[in-house]
N, C-alpha and C. Protein backbone atom coordinates (compact mmCIF):
# COMPACT_ATOMS: atom_id res chain seq x y z
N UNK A 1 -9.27 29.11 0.44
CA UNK A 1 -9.52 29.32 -0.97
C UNK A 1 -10.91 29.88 -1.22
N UNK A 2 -12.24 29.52 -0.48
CA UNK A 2 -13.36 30.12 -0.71
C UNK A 2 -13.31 31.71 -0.21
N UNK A 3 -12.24 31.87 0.33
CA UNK A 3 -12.48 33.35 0.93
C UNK A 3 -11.69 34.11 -0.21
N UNK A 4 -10.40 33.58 -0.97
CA UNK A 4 -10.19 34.35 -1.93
C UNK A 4 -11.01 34.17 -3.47
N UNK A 5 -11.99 33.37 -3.47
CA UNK A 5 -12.85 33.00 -4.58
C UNK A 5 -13.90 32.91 -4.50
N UNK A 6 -14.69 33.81 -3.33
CA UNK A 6 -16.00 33.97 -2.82
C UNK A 6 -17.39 33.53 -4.31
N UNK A 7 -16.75 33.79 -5.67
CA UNK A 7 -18.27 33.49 -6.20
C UNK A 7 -17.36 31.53 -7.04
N UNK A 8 -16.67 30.91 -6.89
CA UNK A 8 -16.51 29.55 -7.17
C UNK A 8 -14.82 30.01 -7.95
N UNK A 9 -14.56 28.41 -8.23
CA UNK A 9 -13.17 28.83 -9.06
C UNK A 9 -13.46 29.58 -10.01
N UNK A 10 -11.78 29.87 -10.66
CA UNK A 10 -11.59 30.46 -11.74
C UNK A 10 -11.45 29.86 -12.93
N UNK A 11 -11.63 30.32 -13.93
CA UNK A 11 -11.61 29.61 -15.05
C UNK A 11 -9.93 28.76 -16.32
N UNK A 12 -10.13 28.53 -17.04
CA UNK A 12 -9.12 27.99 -17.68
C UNK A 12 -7.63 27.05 -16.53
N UNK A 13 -6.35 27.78 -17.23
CA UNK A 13 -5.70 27.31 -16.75
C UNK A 13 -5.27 27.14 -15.29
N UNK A 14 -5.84 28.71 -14.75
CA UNK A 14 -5.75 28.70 -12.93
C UNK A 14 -6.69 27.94 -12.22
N UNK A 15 -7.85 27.50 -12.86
CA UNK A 15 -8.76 26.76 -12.62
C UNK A 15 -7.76 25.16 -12.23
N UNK A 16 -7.38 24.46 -13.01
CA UNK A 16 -6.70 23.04 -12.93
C UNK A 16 -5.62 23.43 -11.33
N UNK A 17 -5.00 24.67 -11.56
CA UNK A 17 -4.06 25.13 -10.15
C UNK A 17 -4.84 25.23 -8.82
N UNK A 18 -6.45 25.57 -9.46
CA UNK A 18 -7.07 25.40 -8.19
C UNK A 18 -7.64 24.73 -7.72
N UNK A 19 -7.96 24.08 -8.26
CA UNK A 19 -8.83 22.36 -8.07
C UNK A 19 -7.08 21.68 -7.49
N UNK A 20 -6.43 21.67 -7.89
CA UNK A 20 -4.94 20.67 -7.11
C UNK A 20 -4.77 21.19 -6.00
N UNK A 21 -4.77 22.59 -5.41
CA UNK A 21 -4.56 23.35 -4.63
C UNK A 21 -6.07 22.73 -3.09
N UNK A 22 -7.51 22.98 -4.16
CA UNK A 22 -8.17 22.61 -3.35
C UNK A 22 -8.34 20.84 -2.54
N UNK A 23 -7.50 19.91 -3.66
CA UNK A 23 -7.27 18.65 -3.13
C UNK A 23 -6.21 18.36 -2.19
N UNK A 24 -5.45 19.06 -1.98
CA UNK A 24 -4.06 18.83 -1.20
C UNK A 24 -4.63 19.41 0.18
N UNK A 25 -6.23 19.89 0.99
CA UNK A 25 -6.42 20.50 1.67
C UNK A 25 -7.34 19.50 2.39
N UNK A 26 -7.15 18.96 3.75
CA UNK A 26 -7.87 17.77 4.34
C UNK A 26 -9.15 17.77 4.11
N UNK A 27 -9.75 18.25 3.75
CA UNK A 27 -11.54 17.88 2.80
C UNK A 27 -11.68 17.73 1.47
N UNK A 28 -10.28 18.44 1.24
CA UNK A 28 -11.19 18.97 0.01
C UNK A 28 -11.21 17.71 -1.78
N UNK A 29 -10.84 16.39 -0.98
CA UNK A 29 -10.63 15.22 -2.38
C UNK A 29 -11.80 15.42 -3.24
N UNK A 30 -13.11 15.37 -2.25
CA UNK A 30 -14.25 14.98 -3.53
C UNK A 30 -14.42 16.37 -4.45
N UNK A 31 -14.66 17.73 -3.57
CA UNK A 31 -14.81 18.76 -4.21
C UNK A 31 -13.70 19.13 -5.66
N UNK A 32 -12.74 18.56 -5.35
CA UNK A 32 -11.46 18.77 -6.37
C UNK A 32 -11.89 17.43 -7.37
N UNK A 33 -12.00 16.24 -7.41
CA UNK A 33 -12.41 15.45 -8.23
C UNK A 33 -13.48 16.09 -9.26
N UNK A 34 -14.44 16.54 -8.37
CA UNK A 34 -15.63 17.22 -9.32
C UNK A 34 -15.54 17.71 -10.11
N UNK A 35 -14.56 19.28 -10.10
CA UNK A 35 -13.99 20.15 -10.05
C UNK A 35 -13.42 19.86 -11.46
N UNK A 36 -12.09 18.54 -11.38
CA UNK A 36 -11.54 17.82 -12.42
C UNK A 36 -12.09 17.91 -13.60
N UNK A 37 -13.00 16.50 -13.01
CA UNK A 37 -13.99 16.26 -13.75
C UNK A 37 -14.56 16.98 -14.84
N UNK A 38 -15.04 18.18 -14.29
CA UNK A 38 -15.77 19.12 -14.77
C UNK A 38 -14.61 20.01 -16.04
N UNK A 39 -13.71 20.35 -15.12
CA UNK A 39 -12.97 20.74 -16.36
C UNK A 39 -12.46 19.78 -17.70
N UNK A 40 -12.38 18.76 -17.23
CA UNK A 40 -12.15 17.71 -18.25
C UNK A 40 -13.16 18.06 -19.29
N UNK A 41 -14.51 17.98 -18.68
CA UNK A 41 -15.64 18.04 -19.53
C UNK A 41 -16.08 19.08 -20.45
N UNK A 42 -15.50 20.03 -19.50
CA UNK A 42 -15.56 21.18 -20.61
C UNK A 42 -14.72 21.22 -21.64
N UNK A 43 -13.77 20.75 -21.58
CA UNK A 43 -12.52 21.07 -22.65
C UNK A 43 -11.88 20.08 -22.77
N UNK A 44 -12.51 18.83 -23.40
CA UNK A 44 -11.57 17.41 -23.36
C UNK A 44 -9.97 17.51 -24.00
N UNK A 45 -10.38 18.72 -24.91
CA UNK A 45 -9.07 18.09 -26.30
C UNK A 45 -7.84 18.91 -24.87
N UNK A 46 -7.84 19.20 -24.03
CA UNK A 46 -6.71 19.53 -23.14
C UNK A 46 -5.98 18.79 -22.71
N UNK A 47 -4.92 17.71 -23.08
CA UNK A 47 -4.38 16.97 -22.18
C UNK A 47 -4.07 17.25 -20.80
N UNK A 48 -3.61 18.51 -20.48
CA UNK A 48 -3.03 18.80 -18.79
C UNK A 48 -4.14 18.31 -17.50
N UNK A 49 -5.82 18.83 -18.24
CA UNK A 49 -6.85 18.32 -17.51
C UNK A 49 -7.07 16.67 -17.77
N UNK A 50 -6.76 16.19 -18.68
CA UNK A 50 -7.08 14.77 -18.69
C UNK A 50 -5.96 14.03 -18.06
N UNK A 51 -4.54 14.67 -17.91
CA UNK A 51 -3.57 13.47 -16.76
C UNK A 51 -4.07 14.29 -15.47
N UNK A 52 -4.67 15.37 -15.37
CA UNK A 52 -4.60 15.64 -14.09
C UNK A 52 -5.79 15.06 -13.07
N UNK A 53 -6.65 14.20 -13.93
CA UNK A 53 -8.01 13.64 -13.29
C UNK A 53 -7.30 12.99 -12.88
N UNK A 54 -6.64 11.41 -13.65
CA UNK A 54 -6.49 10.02 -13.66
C UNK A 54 -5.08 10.45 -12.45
N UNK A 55 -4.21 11.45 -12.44
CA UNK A 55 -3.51 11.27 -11.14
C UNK A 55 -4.18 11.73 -9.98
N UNK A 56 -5.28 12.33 -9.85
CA UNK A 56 -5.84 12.49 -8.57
C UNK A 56 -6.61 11.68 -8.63
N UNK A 57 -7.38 10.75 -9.24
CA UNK A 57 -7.69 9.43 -8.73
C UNK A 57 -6.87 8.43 -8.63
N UNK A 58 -5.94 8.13 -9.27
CA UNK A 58 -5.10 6.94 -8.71
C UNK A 58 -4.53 7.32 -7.57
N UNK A 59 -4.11 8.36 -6.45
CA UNK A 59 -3.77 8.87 -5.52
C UNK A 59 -4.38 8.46 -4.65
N UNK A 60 -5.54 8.51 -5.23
CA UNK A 60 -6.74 8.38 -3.35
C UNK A 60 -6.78 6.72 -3.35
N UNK A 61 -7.09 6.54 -5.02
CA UNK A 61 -7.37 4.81 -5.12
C UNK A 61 -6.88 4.03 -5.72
N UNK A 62 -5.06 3.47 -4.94
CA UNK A 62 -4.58 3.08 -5.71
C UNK A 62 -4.82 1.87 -7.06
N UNK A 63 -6.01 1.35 -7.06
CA UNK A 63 -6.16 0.25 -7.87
C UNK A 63 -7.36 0.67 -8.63
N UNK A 64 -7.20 1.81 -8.91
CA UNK A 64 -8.35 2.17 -9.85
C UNK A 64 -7.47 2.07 -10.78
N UNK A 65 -8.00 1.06 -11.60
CA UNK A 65 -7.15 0.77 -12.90
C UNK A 65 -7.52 1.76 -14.23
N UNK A 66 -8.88 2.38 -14.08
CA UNK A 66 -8.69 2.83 -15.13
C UNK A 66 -7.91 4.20 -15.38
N UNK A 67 -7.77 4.97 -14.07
CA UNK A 67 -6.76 5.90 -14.08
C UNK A 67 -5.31 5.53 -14.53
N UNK A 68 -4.99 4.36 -13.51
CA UNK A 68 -3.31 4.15 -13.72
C UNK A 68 -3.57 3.91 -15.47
N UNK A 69 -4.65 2.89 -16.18
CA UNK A 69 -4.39 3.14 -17.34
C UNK A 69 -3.97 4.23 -18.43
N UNK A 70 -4.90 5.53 -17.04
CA UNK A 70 -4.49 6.44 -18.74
C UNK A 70 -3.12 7.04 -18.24
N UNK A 71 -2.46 7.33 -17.14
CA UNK A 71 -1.41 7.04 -16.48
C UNK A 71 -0.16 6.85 -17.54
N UNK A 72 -0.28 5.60 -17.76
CA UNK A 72 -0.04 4.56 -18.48
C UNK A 72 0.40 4.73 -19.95
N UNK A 73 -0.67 5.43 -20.70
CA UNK A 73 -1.31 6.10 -21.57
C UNK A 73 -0.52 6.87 -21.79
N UNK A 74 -0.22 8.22 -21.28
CA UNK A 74 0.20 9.23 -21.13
C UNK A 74 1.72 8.97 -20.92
N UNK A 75 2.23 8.06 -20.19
CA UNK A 75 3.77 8.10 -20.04
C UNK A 75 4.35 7.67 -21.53
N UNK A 76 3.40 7.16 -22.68
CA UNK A 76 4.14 7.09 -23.57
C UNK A 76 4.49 8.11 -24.80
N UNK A 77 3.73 9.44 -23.93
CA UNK A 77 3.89 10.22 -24.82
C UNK A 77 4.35 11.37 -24.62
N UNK A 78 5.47 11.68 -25.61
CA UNK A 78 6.67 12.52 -24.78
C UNK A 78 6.26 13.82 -24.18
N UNK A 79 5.22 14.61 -24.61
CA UNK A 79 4.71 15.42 -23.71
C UNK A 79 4.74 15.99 -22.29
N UNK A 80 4.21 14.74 -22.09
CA UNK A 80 3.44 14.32 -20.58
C UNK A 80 4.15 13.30 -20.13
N UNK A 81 5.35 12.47 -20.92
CA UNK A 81 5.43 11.21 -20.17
C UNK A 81 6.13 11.32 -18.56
N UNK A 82 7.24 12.30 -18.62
CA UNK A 82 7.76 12.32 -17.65
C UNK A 82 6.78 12.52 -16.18
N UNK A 83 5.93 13.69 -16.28
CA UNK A 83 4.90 13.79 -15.78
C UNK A 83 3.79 12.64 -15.05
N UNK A 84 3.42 11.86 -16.34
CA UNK A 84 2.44 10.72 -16.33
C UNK A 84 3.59 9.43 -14.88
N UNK A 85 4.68 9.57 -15.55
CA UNK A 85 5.91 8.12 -15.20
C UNK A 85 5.49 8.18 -13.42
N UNK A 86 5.79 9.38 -13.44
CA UNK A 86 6.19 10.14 -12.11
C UNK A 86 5.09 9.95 -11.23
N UNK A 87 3.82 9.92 -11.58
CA UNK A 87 2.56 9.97 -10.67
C UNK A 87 2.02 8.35 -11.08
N UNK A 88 2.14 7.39 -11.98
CA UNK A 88 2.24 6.28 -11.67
C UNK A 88 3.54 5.63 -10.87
N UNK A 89 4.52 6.17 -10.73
CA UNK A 89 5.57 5.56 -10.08
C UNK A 89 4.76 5.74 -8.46
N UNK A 90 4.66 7.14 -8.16
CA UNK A 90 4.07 7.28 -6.78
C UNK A 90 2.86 6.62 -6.26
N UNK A 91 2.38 6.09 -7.41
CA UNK A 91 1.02 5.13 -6.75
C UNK A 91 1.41 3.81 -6.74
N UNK A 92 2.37 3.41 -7.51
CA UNK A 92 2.91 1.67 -7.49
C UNK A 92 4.08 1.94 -6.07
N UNK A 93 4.38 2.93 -5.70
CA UNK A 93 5.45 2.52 -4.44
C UNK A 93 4.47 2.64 -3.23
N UNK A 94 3.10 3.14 -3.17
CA UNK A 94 2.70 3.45 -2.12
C UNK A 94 1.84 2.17 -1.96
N UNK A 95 1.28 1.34 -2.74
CA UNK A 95 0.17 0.82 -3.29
C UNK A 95 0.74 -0.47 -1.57
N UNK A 96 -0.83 -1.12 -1.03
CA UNK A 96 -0.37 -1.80 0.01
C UNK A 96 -0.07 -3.51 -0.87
N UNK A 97 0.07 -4.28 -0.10
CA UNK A 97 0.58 -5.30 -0.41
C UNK A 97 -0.34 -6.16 -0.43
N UNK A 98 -0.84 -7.00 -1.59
CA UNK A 98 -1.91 -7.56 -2.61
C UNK A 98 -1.45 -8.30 -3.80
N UNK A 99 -2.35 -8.71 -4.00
CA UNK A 99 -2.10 -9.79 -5.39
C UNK A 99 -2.14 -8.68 -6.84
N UNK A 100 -3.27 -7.84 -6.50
CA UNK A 100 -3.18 -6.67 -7.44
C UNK A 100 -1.97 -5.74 -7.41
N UNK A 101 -1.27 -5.65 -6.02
CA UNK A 101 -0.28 -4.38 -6.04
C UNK A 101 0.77 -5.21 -7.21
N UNK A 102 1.03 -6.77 -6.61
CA UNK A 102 2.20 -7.07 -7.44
C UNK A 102 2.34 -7.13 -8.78
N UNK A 103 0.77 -7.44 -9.05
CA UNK A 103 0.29 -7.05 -10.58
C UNK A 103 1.07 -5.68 -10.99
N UNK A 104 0.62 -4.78 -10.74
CA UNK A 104 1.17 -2.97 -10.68
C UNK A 104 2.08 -2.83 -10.78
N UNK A 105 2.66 -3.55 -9.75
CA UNK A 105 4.18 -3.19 -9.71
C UNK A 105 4.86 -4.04 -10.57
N UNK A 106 4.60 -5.59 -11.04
CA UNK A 106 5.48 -5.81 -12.20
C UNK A 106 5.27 -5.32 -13.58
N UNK A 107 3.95 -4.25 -13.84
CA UNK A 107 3.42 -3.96 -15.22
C UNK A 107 4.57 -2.54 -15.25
N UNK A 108 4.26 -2.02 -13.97
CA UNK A 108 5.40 -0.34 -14.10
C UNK A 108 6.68 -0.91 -14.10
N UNK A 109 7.54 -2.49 -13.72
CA UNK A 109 9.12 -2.76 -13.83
C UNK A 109 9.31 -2.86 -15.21
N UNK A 110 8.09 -3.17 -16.17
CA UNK A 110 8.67 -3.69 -17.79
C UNK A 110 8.73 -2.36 -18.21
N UNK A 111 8.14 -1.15 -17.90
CA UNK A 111 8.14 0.08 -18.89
C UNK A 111 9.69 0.92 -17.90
N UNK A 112 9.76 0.40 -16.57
CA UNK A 112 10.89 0.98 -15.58
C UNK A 112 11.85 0.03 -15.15
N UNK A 113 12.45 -0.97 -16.02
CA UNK A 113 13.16 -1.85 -14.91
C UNK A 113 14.12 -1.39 -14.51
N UNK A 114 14.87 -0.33 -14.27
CA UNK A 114 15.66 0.47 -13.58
C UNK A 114 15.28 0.91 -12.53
N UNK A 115 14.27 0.72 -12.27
CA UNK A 115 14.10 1.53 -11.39
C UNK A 115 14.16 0.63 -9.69
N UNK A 116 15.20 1.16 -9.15
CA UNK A 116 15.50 0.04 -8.19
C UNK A 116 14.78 -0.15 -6.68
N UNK A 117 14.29 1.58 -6.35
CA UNK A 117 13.42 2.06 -5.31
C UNK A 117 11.86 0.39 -5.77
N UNK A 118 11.30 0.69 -7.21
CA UNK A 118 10.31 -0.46 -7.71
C UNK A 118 10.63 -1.48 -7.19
N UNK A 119 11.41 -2.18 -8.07
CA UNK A 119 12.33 -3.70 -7.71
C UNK A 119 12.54 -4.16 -6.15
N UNK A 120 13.01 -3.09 -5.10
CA UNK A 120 12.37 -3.00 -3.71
C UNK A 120 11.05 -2.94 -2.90
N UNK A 121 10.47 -2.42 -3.67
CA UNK A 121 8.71 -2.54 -3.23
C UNK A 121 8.21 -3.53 -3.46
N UNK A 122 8.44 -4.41 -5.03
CA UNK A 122 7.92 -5.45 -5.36
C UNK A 122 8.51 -6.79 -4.33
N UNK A 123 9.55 -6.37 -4.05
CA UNK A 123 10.00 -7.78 -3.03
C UNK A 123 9.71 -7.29 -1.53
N UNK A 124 9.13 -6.28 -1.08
CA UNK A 124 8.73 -6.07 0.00
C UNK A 124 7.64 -6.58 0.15
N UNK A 125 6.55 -6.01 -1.21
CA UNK A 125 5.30 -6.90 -1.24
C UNK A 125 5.10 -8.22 -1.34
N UNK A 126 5.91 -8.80 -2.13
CA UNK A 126 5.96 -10.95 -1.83
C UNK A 126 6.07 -10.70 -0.78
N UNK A 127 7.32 -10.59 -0.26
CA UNK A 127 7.53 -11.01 1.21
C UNK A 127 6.51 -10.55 2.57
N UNK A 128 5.61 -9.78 1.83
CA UNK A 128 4.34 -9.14 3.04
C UNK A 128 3.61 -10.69 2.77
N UNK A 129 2.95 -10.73 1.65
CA UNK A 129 2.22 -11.43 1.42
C UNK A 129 2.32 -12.63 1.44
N UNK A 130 3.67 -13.11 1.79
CA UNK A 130 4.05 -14.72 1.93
C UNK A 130 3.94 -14.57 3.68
N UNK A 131 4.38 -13.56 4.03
CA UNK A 131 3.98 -13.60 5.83
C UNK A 131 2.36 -13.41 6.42
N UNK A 132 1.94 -13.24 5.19
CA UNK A 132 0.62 -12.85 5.55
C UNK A 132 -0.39 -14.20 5.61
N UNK A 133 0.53 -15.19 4.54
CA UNK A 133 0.00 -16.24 3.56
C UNK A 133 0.21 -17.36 5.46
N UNK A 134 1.10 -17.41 5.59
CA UNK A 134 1.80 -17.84 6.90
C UNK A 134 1.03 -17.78 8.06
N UNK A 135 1.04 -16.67 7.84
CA UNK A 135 -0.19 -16.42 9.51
C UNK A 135 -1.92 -16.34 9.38
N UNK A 136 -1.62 -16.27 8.22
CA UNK A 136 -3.49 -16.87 8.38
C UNK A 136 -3.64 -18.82 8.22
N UNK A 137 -2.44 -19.53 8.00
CA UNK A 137 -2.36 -20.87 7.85
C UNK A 137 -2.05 -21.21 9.39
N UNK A 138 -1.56 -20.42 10.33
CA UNK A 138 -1.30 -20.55 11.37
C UNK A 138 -2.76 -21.18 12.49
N UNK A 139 -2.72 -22.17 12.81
CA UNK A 139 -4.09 -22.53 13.78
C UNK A 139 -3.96 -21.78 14.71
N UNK A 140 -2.61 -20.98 15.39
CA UNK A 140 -2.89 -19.83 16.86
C UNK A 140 -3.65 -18.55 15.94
N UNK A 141 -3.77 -18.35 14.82
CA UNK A 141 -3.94 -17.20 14.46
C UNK A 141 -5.29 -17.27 14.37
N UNK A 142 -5.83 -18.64 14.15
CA UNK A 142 -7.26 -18.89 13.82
C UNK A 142 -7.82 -18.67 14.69
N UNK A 143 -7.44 -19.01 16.03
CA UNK A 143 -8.03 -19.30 17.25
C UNK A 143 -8.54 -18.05 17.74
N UNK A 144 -7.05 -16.63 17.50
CA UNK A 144 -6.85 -15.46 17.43
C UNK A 144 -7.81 -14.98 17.12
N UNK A 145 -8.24 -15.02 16.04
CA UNK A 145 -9.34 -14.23 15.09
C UNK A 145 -11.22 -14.14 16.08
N UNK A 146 -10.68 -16.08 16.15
CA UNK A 146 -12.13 -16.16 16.95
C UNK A 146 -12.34 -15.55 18.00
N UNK A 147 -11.64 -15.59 18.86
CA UNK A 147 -11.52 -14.80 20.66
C UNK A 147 -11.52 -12.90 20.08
N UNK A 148 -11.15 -12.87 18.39
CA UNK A 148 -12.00 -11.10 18.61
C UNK A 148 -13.27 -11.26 17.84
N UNK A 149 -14.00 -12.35 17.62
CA UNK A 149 -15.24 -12.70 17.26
C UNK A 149 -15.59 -12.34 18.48
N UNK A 150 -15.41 -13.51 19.44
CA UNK A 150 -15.93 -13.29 20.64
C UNK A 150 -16.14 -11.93 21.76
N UNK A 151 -14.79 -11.47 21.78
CA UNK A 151 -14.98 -10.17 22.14
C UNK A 151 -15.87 -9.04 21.68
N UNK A 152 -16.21 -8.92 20.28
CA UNK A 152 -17.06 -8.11 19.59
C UNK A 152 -18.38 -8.30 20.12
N UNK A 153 -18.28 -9.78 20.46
CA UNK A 153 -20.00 -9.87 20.52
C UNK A 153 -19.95 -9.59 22.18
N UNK A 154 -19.16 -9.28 22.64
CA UNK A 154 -18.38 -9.50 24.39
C UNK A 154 -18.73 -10.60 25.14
N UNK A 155 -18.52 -11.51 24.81
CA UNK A 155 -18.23 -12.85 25.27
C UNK A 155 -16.72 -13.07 25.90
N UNK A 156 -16.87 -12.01 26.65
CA UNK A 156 -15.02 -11.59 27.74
C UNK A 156 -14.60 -13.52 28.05
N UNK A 157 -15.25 -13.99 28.54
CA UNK A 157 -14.80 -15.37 29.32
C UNK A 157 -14.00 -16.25 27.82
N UNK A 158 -15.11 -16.57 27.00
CA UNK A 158 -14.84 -16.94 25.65
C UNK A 158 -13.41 -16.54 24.71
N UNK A 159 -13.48 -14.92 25.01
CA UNK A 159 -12.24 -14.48 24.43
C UNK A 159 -10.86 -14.61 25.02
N UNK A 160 -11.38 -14.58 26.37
CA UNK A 160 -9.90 -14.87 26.95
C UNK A 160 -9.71 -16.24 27.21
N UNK A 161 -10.43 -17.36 26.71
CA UNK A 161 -9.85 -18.44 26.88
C UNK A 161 -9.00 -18.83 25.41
N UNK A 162 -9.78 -18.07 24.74
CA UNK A 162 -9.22 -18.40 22.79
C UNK A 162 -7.74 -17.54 22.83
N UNK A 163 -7.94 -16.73 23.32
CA UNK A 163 -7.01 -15.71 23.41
C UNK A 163 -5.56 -16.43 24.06
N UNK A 164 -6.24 -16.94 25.40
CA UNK A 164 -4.72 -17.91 26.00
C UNK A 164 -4.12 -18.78 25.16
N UNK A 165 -5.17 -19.54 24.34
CA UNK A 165 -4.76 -20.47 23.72
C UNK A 165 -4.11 -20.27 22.10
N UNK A 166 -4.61 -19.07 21.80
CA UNK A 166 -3.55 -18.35 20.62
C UNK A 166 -2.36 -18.38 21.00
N UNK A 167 -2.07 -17.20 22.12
CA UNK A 167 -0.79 -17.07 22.88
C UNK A 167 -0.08 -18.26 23.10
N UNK A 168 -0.18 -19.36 23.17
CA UNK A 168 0.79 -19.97 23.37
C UNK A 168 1.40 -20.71 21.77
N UNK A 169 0.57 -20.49 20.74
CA UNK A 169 1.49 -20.63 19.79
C UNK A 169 1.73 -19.42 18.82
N UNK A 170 1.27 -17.99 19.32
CA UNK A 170 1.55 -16.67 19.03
C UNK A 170 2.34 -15.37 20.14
N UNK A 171 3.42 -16.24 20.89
CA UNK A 171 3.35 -15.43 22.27
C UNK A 171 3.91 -14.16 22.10
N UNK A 172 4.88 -13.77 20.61
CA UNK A 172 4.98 -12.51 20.69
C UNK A 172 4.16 -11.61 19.77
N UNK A 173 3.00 -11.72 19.56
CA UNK A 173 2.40 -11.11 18.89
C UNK A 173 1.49 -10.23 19.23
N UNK A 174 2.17 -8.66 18.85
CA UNK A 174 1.71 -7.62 19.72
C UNK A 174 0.05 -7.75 19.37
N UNK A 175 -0.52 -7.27 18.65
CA UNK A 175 -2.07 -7.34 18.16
C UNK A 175 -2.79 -8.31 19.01
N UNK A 176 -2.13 -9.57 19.47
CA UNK A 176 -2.97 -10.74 20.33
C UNK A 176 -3.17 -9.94 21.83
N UNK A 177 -1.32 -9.55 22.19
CA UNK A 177 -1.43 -9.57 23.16
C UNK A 177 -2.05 -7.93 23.54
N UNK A 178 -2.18 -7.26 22.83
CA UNK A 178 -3.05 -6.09 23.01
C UNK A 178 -4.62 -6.23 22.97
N UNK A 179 -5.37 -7.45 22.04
CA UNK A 179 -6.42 -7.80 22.63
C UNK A 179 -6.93 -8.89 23.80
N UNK A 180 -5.50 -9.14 24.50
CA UNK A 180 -5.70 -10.04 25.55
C UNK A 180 -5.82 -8.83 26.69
N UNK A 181 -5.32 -7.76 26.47
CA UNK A 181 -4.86 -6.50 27.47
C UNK A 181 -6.41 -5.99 27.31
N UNK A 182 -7.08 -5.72 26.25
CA UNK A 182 -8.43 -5.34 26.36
C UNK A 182 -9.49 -6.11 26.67
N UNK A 183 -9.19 -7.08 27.19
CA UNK A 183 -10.47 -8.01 27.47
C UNK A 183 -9.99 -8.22 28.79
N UNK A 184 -9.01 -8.28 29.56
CA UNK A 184 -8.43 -8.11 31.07
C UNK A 184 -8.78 -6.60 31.87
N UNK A 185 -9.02 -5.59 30.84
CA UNK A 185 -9.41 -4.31 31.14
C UNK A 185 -10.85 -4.34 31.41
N UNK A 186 -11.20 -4.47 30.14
CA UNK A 186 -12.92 -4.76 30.54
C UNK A 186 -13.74 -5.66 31.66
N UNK A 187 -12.57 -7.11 32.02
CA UNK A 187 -12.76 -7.49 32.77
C UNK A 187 -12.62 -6.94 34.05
N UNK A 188 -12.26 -6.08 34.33
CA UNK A 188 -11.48 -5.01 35.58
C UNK A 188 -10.50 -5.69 36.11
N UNK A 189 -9.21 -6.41 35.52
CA UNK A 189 -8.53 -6.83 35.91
C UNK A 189 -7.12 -6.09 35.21
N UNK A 190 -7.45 -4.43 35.71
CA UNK A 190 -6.08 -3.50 35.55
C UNK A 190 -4.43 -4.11 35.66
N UNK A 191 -4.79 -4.80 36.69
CA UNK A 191 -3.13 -5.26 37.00
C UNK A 191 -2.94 -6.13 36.52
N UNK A 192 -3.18 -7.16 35.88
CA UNK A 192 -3.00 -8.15 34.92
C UNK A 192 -2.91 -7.90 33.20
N UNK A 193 -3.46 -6.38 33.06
CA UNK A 193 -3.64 -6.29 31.33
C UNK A 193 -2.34 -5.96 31.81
């Protein structure tokens, strides 16, 4: 894009096409935020530039609330709503699993409760978070945690004794047993990781 726009973007409406164009390009988030930004600033009374900030920030960050707000905002107005629905829907299905996502996701089921792809995310997310709730109550997991304390600081002997002793009330748990495999490595004990 700088080679076909050697002196900066273009102005008005190809401008918003090129700032989206320049965000969809593996560097280019902050330069396109700016970019936004900037057009926003120049020309507030534009709605197209004002949903097009708040969906390229809720994209990068799903819990920036004040985007999904205007998000939010915007889906109620027939204009834009379809538009607005559509790019908050894509940030509440992607959003990871949190006390805030479920927040999100039950605020987008009251304006969408049809929407059944939602209603699936939201029970994917309890159920992350009740397994999550589980294994940090877990004493092998505790033990777990400590033996990659230990390892960090490389205290190899330390870690692999915490480490054994996770394992036996975590024995299939790949993440343990992949840092039991790296502390048997470091130890130079190849044939045993």
């Amino acid at each position: 894009y700088n080679t076909l726009l050697p002196y900066g973007p273009p102005d008005g409406d190809i401008a918003l096409e090129y700032w989206l164009l320049v965000a969809s390009t593996p560097d280019g988030w902050w330069s396109a935020e700016k970019g936004l930004r900037k057009l926003v600033h120049d020309d507030p009374d534009t709605p197209r530039y004002r949903l097009a900030l708040p969906k390229h920030e809720a994209w990068h960050n799903h819990l920036n609330l004040k985007a999904l707000q205007t998000l939010v905002a915007f889906s109620k107005q027939s204009a834009y709503a379809d538009e607005a629905r559509a790019a908050w829907r894509r940030v509440v299905l992607d959003v990871r699993p949190s006390t805030e996502a479920t927040t999100l996701l039950r605020r987008y089921l009251v304006d969408v409760p049809d929407d059944y792809e939602g209603q699936g995310r939201l029970e994917y997310v309890l159920q992350a978070m009740a397994a999550h709730r589980k294994l940090m109550a877990n004493p092998a997991y505790q033990v777990e945690l400590k033996g990659q304390a230990a390892m960090k600081q490389g205290d190899l002997d330390s870690a692999q004794r915490l480490f054994t002793r996770a394992l036996a009330g975590l024995p299939h748990r790949a993440e343990l047993l992949g840092d039991m495999g790296l502390v048997l490595l470091r130890r130079g004990q190849d044939w045993a990781a």
